[in-house]
C-alpha atoms as a PDB file:
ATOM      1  CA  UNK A   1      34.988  -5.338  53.710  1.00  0.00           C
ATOM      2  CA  UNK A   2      36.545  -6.917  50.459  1.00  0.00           C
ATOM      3  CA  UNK A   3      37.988  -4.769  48.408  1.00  0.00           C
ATOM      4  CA  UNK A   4      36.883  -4.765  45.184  1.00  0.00           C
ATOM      5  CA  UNK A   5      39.810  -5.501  42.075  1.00  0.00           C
ATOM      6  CA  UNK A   6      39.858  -2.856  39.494  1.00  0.00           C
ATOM      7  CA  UNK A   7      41.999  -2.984  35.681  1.00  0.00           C
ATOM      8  CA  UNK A   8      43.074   0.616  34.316  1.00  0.00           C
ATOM      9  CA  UNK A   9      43.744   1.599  31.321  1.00  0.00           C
ATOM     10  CA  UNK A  10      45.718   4.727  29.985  1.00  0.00           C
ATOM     11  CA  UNK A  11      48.040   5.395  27.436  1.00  0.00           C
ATOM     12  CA  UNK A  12      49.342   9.067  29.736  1.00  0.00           C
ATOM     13  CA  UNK A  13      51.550   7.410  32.199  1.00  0.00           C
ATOM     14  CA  UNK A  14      51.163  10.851  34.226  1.00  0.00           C
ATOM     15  CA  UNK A  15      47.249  10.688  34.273  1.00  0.00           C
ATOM     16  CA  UNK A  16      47.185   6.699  34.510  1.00  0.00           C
ATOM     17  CA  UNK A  17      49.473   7.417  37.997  1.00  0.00           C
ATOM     18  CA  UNK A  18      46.961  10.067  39.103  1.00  0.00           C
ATOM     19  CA  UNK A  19      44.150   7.542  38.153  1.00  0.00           C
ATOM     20  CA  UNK A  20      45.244   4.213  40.096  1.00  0.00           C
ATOM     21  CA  UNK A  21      46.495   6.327  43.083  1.00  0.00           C
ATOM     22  CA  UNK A  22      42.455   8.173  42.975  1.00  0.00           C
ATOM     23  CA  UNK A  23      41.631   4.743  43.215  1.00  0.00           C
ATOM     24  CA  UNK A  24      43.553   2.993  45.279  1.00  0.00           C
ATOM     25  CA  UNK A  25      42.720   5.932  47.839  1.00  0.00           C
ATOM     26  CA  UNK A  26      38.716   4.665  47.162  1.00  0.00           C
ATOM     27  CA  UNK A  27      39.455   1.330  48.392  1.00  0.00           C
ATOM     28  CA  UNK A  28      40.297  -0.665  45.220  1.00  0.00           C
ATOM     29  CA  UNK A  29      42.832  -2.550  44.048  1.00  0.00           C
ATOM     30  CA  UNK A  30      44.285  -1.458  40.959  1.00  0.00           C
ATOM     31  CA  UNK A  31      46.246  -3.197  38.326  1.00  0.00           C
ATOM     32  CA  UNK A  32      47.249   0.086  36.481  1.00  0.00           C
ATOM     33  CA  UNK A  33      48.263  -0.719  32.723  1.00  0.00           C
ATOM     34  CA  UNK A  34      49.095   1.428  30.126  1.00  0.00           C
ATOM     35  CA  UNK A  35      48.429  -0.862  26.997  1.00  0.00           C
ATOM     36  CA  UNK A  36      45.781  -3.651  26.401  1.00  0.00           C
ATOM     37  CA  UNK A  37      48.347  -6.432  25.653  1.00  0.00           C
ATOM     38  CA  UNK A  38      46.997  -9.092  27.949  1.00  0.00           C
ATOM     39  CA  UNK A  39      43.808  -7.521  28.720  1.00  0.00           C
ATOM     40  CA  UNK A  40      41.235 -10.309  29.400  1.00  0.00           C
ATOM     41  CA  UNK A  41      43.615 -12.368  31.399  1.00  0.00           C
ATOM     42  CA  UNK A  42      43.873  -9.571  33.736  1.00  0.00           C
ATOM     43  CA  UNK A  43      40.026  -8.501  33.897  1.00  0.00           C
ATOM     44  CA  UNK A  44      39.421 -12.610  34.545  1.00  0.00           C
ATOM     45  CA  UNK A  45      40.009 -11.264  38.364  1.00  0.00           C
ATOM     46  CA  UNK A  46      38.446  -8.051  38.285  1.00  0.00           C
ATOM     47  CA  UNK A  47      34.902  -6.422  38.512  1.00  0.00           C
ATOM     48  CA  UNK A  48      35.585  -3.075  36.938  1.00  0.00           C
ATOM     49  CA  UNK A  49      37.550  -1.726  33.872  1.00  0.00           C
ATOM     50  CA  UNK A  50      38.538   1.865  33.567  1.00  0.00           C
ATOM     51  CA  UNK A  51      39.791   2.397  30.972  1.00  0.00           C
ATOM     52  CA  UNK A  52      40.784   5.500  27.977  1.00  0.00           C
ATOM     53  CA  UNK A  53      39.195   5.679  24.272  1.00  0.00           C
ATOM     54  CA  UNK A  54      42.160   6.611  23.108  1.00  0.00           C
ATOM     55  CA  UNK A  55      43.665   3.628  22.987  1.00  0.00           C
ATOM     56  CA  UNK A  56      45.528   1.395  20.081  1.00  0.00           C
ATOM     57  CA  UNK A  57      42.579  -0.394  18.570  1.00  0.00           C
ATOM     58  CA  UNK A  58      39.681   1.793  19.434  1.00  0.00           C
ATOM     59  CA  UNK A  59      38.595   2.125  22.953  1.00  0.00           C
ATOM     60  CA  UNK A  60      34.670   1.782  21.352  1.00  0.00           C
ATOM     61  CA  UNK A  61      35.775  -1.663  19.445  1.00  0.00           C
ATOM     62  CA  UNK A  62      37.839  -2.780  22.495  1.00  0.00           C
ATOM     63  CA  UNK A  63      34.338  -2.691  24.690  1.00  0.00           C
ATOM     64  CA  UNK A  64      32.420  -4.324  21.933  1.00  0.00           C
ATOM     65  CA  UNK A  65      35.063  -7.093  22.277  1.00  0.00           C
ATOM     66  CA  UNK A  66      34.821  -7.094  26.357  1.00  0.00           C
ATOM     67  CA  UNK A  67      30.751  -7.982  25.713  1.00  0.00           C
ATOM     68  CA  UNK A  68      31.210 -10.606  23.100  1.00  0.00           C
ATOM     69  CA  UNK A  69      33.284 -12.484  25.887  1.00  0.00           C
ATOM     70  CA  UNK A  70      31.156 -14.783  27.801  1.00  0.00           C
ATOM     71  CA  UNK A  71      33.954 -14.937  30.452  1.00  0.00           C
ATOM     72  CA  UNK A  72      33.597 -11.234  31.217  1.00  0.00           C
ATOM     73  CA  UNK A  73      29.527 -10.881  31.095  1.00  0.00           C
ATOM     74  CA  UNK A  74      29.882  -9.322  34.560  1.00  0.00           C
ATOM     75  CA  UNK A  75      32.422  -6.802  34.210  1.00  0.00           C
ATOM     76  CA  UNK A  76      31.640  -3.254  34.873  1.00  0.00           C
ATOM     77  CA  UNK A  77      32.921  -0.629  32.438  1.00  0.00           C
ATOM     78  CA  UNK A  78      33.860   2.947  32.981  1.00  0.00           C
ATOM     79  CA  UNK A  79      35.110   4.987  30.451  1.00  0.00           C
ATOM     80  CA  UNK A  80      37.639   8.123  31.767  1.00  0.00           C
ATOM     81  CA  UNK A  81      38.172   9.992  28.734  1.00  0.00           C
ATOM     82  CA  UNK A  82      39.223  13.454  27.715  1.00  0.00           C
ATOM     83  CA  UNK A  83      36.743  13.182  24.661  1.00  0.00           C
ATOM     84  CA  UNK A  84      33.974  14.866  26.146  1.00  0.00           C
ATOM     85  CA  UNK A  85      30.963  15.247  23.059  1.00  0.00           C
ATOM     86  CA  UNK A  86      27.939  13.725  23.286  1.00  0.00           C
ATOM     87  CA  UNK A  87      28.354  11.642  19.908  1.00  0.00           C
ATOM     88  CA  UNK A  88      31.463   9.554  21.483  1.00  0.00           C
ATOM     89  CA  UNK A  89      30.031   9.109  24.807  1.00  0.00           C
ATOM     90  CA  UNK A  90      26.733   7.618  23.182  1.00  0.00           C
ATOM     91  CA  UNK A  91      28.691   4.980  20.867  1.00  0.00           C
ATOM     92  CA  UNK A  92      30.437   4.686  24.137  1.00  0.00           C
ATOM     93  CA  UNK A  93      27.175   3.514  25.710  1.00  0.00           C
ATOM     94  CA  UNK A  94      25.759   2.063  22.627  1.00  0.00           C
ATOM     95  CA  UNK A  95      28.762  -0.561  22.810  1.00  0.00           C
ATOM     96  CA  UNK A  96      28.284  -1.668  26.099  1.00  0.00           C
ATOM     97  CA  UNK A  97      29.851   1.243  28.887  1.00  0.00           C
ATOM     98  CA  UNK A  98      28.434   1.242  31.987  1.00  0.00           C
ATOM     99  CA  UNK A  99      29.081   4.728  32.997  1.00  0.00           C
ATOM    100  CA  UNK A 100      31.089   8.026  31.084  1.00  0.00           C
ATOM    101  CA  UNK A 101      33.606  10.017  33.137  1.00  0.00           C
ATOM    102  CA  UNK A 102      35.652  13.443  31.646  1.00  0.00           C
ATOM    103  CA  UNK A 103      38.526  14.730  31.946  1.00  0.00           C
ATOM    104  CA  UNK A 104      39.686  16.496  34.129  1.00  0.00           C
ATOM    105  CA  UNK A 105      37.668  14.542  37.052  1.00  0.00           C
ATOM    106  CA  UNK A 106      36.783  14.763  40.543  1.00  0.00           C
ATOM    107  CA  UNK A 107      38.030  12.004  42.249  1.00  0.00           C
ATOM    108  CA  UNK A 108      35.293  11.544  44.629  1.00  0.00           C
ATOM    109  CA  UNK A 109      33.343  11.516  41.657  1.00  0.00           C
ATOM    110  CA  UNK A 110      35.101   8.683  39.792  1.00  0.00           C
ATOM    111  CA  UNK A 111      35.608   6.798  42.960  1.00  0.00           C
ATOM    112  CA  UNK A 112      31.392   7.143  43.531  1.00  0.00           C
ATOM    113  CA  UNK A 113      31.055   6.092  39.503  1.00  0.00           C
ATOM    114  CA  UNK A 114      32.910   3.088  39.776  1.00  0.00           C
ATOM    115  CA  UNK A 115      31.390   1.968  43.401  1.00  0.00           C
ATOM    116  CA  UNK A 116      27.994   2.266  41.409  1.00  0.00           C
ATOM    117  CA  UNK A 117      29.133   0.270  38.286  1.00  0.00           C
ATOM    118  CA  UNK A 118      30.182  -2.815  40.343  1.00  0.00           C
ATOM    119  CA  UNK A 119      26.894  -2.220  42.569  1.00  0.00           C
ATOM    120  CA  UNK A 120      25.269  -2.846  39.444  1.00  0.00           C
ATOM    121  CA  UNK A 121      26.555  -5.357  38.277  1.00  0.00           C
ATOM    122  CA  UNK A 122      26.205  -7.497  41.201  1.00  0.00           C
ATOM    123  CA  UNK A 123      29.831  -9.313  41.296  1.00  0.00           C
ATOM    124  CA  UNK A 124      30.107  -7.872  44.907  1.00  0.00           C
ATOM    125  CA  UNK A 125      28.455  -6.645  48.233  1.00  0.00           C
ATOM    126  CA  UNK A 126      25.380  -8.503  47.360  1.00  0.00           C
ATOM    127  CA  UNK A 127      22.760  -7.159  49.843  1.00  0.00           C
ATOM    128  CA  UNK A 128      21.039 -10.164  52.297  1.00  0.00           C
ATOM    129  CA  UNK A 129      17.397  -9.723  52.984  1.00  0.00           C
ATOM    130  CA  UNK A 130      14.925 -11.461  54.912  1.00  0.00           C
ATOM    131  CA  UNK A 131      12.636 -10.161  51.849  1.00  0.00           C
ATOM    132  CA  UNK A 132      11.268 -12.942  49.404  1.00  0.00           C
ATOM    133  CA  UNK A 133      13.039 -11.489  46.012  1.00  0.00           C
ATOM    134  CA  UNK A 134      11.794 -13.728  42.866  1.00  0.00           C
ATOM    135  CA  UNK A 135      14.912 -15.268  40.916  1.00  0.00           C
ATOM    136  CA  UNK A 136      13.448 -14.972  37.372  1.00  0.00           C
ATOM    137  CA  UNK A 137      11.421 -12.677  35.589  1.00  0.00           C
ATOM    138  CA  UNK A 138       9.707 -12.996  32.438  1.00  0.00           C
ATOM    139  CA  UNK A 139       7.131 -12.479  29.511  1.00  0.00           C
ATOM    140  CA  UNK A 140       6.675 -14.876  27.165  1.00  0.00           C
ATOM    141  CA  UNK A 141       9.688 -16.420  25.956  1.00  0.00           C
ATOM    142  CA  UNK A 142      11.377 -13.830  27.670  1.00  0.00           C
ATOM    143  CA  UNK A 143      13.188 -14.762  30.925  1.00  0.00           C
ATOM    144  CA  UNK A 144      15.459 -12.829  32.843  1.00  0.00           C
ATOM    145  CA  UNK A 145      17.466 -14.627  35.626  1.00  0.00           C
ATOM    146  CA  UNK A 146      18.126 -12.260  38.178  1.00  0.00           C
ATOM    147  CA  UNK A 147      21.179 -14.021  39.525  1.00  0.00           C
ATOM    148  CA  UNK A 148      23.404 -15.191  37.086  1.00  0.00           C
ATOM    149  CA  UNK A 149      22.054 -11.752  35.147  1.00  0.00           C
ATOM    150  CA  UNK A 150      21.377 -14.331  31.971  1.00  0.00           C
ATOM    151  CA  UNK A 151      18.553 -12.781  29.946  1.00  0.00           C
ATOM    152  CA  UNK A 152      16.654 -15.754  27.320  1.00  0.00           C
ATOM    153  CA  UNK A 153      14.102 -15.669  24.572  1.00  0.00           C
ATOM    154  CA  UNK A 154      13.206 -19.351  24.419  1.00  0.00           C
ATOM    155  CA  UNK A 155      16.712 -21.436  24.542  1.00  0.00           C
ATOM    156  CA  UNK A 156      18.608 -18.247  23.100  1.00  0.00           C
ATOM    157  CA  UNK A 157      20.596 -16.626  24.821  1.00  0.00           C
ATOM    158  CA  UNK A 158      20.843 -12.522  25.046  1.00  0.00           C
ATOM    159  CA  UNK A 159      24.096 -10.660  25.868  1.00  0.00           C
ATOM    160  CA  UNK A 160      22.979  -7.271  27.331  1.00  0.00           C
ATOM    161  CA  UNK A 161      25.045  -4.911  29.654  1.00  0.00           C
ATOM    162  CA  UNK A 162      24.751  -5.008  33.532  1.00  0.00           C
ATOM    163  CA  UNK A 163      23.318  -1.423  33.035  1.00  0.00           C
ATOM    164  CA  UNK A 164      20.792  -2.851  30.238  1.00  0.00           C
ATOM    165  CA  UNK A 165      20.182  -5.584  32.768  1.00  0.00           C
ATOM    166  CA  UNK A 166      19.189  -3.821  35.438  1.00  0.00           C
ATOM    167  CA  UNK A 167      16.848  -1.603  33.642  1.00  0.00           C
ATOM    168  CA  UNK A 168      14.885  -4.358  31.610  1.00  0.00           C
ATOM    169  CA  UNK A 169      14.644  -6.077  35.001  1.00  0.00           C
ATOM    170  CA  UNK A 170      12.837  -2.836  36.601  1.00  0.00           C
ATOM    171  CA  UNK A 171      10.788  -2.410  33.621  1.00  0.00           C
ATOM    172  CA  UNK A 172       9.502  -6.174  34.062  1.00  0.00           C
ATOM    173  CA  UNK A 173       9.012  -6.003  38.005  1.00  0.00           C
ATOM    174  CA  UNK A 174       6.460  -3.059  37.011  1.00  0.00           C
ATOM    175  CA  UNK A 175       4.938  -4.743  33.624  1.00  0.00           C
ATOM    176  CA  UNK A 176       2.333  -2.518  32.525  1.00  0.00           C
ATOM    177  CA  UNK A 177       3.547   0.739  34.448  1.00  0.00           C
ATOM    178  CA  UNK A 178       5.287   3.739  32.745  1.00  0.00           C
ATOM    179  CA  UNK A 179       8.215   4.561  34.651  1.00  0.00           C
ATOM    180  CA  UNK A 180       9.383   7.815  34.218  1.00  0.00           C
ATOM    181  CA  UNK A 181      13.176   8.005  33.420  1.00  0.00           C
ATOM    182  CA  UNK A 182      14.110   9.800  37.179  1.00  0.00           C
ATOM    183  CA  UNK A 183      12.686   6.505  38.637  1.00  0.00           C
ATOM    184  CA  UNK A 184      15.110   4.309  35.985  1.00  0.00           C
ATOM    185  CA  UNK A 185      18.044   6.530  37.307  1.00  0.00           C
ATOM    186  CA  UNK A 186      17.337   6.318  40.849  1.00  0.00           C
ATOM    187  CA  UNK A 187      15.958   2.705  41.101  1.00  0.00           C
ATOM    188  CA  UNK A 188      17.829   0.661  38.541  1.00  0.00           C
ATOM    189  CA  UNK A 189      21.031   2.823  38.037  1.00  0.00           C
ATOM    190  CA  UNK A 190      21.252   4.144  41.638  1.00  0.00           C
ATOM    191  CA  UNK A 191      22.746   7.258  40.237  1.00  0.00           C
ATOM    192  CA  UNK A 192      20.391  10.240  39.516  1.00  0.00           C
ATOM    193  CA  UNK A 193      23.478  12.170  37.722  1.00  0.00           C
ATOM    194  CA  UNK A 194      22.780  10.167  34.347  1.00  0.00           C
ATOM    195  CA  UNK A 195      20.910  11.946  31.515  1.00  0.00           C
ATOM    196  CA  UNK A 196      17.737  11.244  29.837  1.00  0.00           C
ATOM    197  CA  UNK A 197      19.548  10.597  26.629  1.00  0.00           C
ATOM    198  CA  UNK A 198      21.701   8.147  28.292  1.00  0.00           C
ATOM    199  CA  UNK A 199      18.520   5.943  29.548  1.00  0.00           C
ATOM    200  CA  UNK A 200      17.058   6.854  26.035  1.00  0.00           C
ATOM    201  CA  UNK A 201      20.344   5.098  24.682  1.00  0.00           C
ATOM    202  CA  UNK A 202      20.244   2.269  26.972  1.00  0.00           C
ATOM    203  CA  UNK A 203      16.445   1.470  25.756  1.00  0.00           C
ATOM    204  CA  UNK A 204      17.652   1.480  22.260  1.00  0.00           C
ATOM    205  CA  UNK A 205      20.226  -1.172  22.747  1.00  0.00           C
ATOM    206  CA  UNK A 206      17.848  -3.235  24.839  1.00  0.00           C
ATOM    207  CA  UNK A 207      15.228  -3.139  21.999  1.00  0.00           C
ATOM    208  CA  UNK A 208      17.721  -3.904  19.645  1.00  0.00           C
ATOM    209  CA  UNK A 209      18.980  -6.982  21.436  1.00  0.00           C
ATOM    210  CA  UNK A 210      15.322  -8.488  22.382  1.00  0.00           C
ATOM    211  CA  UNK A 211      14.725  -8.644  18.703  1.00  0.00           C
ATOM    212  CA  UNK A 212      10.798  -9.016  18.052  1.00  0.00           C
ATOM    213  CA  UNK A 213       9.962  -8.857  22.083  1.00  0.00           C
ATOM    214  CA  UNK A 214      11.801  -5.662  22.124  1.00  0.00           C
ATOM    215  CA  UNK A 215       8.353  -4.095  20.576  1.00  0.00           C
ATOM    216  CA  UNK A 216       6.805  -5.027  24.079  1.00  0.00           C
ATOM    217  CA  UNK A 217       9.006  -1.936  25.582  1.00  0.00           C
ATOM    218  CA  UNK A 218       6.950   1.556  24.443  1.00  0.00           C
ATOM    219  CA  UNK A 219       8.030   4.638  24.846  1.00  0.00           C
ATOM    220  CA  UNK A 220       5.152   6.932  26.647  1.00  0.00           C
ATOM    221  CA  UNK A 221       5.517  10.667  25.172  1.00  0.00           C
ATOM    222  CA  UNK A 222       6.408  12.574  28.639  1.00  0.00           C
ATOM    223  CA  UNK A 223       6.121   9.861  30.722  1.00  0.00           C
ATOM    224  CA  UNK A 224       8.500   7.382  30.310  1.00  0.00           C
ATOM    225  CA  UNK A 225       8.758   3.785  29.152  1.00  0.00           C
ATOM    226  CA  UNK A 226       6.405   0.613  30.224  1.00  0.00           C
ATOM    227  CA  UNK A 227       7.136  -2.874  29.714  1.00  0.00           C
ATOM    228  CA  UNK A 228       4.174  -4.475  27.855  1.00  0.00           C
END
């Protein structure tokens, strides 16, 4: 099996060790740094970022950076971070993470977080089925191409996260069904640890992003959300 390239970031050269050697144990391999001078020529190779907040910079304004760059649009991002209230890990989210780790971890946690992040995003292990699978989805001038993970309204192009990818995308296969937010975590996350608010975050952003057509995503009191 390929293994998959990971970049980590962290400024503790004792906890960065104990990071990369977690993760080298999972399977990955890890180009441990402890600064982000050179950054996106390094993640140019990789499908996963791990990386601090507390970094020079902002570890919040270095993700927003990571998503402006076309070049990285598939990158997965995990945040490891010893900054453990709920208000940093949702402008964490709201930025563009993929998935929130604390300190102190569990490696088989992190090692599991990260597997799921690059699952997600689709860079590797892509599953082969005899199943017919539609490429595109859409409504309206809303078109999501399941491949590339390229979302459009009409000729624009829309930057969302993997994670916001994957969502929208289950939201549109079942247009016109509330799905609760257990079914989001399980069937377009894979990973039933994730809270409510975190989904609730995700929807924000995606809303936000779709402009107009994000009205088309409604929020069902105790249920869930439906698409349309």
């Amino acid at each position: 099996m390929r293994m998959s390239n990971l970049v980590a970031v962290d400024g503790e050269v004792e906890i960065g060790g104990l990071i990369a050697e977690t993760l080298t144990e999972g399977g990955f391999n890890v180009d441990y740094q402890t600064s982000t001078q050179g950054l996106e020529q390094r993640l140019s190779t990789a499908q996963a970022l791990v990386m601090d907040l507390r970094i020079p910079g902002g570890g919040v304004e270095l993700i927003r950076s990571l998503r402006e760059n076309v070049g990285l649009e598939g990158l997965g991002i995990v945040v490891l971070s010893g900054v453990t209230n709920e208000k940093a890990k949702l402008e964490a989210f709201g930025a563009g993470a993929d998935d929130y780790v604390t300190k102190p971890f569990s490696p088989r946690e992190l090692i599991a977080r990260v597997k799921a992040v690059i699952r997600r995003s689709g860079k590797v292990g892509k599953a082969q089925s005899s199943e017919y699978r539609p490429q595109r989805l859409g409504h309206g001038a809303l078109e999501l191409h399941l491949e590339s993970h390229k979302v459009f309204i009409g000729s624009e192009l829309i930057y969302l996260t993997f994670t916001e990818f994957k969502i929208l995308a289950e939201l549109l296969r079942n247009k016109g069904v509330v799905l609760s937010r257990e079914h989001l975590r399980a069937t377009a996350l894979n990973d039933t640890n994730v809270t409510d608010r975190t989904i609730d975050v995700h929807l924000t952003a995606v809303r936000k992003k779709l402009g107009q057509m994000g009205s088309e995503v409604h929020t069902v009191r105790g249920r869930g959300y439906r698409f349309g």
